[in-house]
Protein backbone atom coordinates (compact mmCIF):
# COMPACT_ATOMS: atom_id res chain seq x y z
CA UNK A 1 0.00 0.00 0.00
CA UNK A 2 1.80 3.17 -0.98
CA UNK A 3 1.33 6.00 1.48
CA UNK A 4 -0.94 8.77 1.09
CA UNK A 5 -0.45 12.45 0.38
CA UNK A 6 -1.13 13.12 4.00
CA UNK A 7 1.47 10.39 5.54
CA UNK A 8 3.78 11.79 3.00
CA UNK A 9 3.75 15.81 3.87
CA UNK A 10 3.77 14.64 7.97
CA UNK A 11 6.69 12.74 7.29
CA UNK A 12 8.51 15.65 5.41
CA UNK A 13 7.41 17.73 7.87
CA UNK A 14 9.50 15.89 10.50
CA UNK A 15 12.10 15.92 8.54
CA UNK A 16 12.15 19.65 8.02
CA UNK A 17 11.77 19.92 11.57
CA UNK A 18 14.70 17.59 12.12
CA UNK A 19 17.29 19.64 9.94
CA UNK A 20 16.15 22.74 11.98
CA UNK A 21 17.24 21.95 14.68
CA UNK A 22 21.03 21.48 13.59
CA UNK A 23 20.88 24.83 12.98
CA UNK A 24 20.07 26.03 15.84
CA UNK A 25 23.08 23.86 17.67
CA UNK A 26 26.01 25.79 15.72
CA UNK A 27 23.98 29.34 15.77
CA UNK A 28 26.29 31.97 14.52
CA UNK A 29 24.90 34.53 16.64
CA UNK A 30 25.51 33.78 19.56
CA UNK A 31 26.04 36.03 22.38
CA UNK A 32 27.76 36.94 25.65
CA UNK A 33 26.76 39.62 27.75
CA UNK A 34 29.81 41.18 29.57
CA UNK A 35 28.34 43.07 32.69
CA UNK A 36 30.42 45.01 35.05
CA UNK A 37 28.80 45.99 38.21
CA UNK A 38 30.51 48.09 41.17
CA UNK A 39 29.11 49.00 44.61
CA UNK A 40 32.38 50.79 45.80
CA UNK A 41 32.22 54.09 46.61
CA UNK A 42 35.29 54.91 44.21
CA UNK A 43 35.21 54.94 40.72
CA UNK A 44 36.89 51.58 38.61
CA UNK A 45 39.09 51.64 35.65
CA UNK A 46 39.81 47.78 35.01
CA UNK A 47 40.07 45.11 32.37
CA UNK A 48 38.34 41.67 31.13
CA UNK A 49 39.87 39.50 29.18
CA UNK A 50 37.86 36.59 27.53
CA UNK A 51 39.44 33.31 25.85
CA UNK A 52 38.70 30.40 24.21
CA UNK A 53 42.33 28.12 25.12
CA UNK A 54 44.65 30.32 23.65
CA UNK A 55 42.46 32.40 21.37
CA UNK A 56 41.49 35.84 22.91
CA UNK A 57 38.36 36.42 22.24
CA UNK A 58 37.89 39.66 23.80
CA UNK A 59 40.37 42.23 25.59
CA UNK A 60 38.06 45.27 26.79
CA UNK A 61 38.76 48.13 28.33
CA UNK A 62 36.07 49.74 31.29
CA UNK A 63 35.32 52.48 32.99
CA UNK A 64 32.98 51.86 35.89
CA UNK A 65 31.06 54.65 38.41
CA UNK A 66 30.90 55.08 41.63
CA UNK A 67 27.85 53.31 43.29
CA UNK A 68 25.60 56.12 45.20
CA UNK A 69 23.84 55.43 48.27
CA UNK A 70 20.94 54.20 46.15
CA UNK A 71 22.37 52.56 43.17
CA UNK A 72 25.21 50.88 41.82
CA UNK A 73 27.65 51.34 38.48
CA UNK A 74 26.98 49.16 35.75
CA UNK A 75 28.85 49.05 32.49
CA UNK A 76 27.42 46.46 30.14
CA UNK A 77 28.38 45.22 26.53
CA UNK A 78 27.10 42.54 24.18
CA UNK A 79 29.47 40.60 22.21
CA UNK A 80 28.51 38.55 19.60
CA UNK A 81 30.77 35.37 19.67
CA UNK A 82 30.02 33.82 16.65
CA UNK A 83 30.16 29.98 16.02
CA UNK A 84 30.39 29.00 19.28
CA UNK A 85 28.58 25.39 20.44
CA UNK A 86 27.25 24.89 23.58
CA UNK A 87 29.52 23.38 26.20
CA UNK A 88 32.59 25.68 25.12
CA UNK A 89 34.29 27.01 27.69
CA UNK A 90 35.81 30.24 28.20
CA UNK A 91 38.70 31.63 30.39
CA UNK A 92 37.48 35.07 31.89
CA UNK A 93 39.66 37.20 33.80
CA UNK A 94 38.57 41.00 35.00
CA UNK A 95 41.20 43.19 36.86
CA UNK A 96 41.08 46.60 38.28
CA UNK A 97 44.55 47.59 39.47
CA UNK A 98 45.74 47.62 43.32
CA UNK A 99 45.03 43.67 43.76
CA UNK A 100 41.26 43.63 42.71
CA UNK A 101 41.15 40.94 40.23
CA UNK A 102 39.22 37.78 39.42
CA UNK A 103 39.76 34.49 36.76
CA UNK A 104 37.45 31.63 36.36
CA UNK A 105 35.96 29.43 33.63
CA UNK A 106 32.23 29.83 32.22
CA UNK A 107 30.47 27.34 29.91
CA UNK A 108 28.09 28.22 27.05
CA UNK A 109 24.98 26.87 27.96
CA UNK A 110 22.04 28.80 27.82
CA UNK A 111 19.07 27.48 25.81
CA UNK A 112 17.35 28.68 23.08
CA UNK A 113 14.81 30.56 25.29
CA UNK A 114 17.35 32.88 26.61
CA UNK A 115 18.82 35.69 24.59
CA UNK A 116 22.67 34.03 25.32
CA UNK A 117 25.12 33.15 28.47
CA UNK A 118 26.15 36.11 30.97
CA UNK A 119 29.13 36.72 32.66
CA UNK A 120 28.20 39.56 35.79
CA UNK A 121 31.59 40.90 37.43
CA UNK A 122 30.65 41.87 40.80
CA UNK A 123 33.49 44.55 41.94
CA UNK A 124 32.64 44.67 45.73
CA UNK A 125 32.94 47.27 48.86
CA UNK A 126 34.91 44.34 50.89
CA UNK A 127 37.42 45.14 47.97
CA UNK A 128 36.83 41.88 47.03
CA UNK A 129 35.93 40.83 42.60
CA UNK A 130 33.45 38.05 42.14
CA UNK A 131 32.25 36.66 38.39
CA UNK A 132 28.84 34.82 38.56
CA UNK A 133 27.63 33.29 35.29
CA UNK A 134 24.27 32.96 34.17
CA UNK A 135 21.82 33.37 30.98
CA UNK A 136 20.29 36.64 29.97
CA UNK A 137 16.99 37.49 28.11
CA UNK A 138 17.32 41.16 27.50
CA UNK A 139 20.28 44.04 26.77
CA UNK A 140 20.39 46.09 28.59
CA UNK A 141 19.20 43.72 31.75
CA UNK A 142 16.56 44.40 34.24
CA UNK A 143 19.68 44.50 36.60
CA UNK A 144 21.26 47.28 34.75
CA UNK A 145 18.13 49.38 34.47
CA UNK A 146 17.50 48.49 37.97
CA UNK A 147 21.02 49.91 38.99
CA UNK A 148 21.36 52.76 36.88
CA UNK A 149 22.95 51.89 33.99
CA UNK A 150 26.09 53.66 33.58
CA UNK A 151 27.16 53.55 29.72
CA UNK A 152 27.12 50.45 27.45
């Protein structure tokens, strides 16, 4: 019995389906969202420095305000990374002169529903630099607004 017209265009539509989805695995726009976020009372002139092994990815250069009694600085950027699969890691290190520095590793792993991976710098009043790492749905980020968003 030879399939009908209707087995034949749900089967192709899997199919299509199927082949959209490898797409979306190697999507060339992927992003990072580099967010620097200071609640000293002193101003921060610092560095982050993003790699892939021994490829830099990104060497950037920020200025950061002062946090007020009421808000915090926040300098954020979106970087578009390009082909970059999920479970790549990256090498992130963020310095800001007279011993405030941090390095760790982040993963790409954010799904689809997110707008890409996050790395948040926290530059602290115990003079102290964390990096968190999370996904993102939005640039700038509700954190940003939230903390008056100093330049991006």
């Amino acid at each position: 019995m030879s399939p009908t017209r209707r087995q034949f265009l749900l089967a192709s539509t899997g199919g299509v389906t199927l082949l959209s989805g490898c797409s979306a695995l190697s999507d060339p726009r992927r992003s990072l969202l580099v967010a620097v976020n200071n609640y000293t009372p002193s101003r921060r002139d610092g560095r982050i420095l993003i790699e892939k092994g021994d490829t830099e990815l990104v060497r950037q250069y920020v200025e950061v305000a002062a946090a007020t009694p009421d808000t915090w600085g926040t300098v954020e950027t979106e970087i578009a990374l390009g082909e970059v699969s999920d479970g790549t890691r990256l090498d992130v290190t963020a310095s800001f002169g007279d011993g405030l520095s941090a390095s760790g590793s982040v993963t790409i792993d954010c799904s689809d529903d997110s707008a890409g991976d996050a790395v948040y710098v926290q530059i602290e009043r115990e003079r102290n630099v964390r990096l968190n790492e999370l996904c993102y749905d939005g640039f700038p980020s509700a954190e940003a607004a939230e903390g008056g968003l100093d330049r991006s």
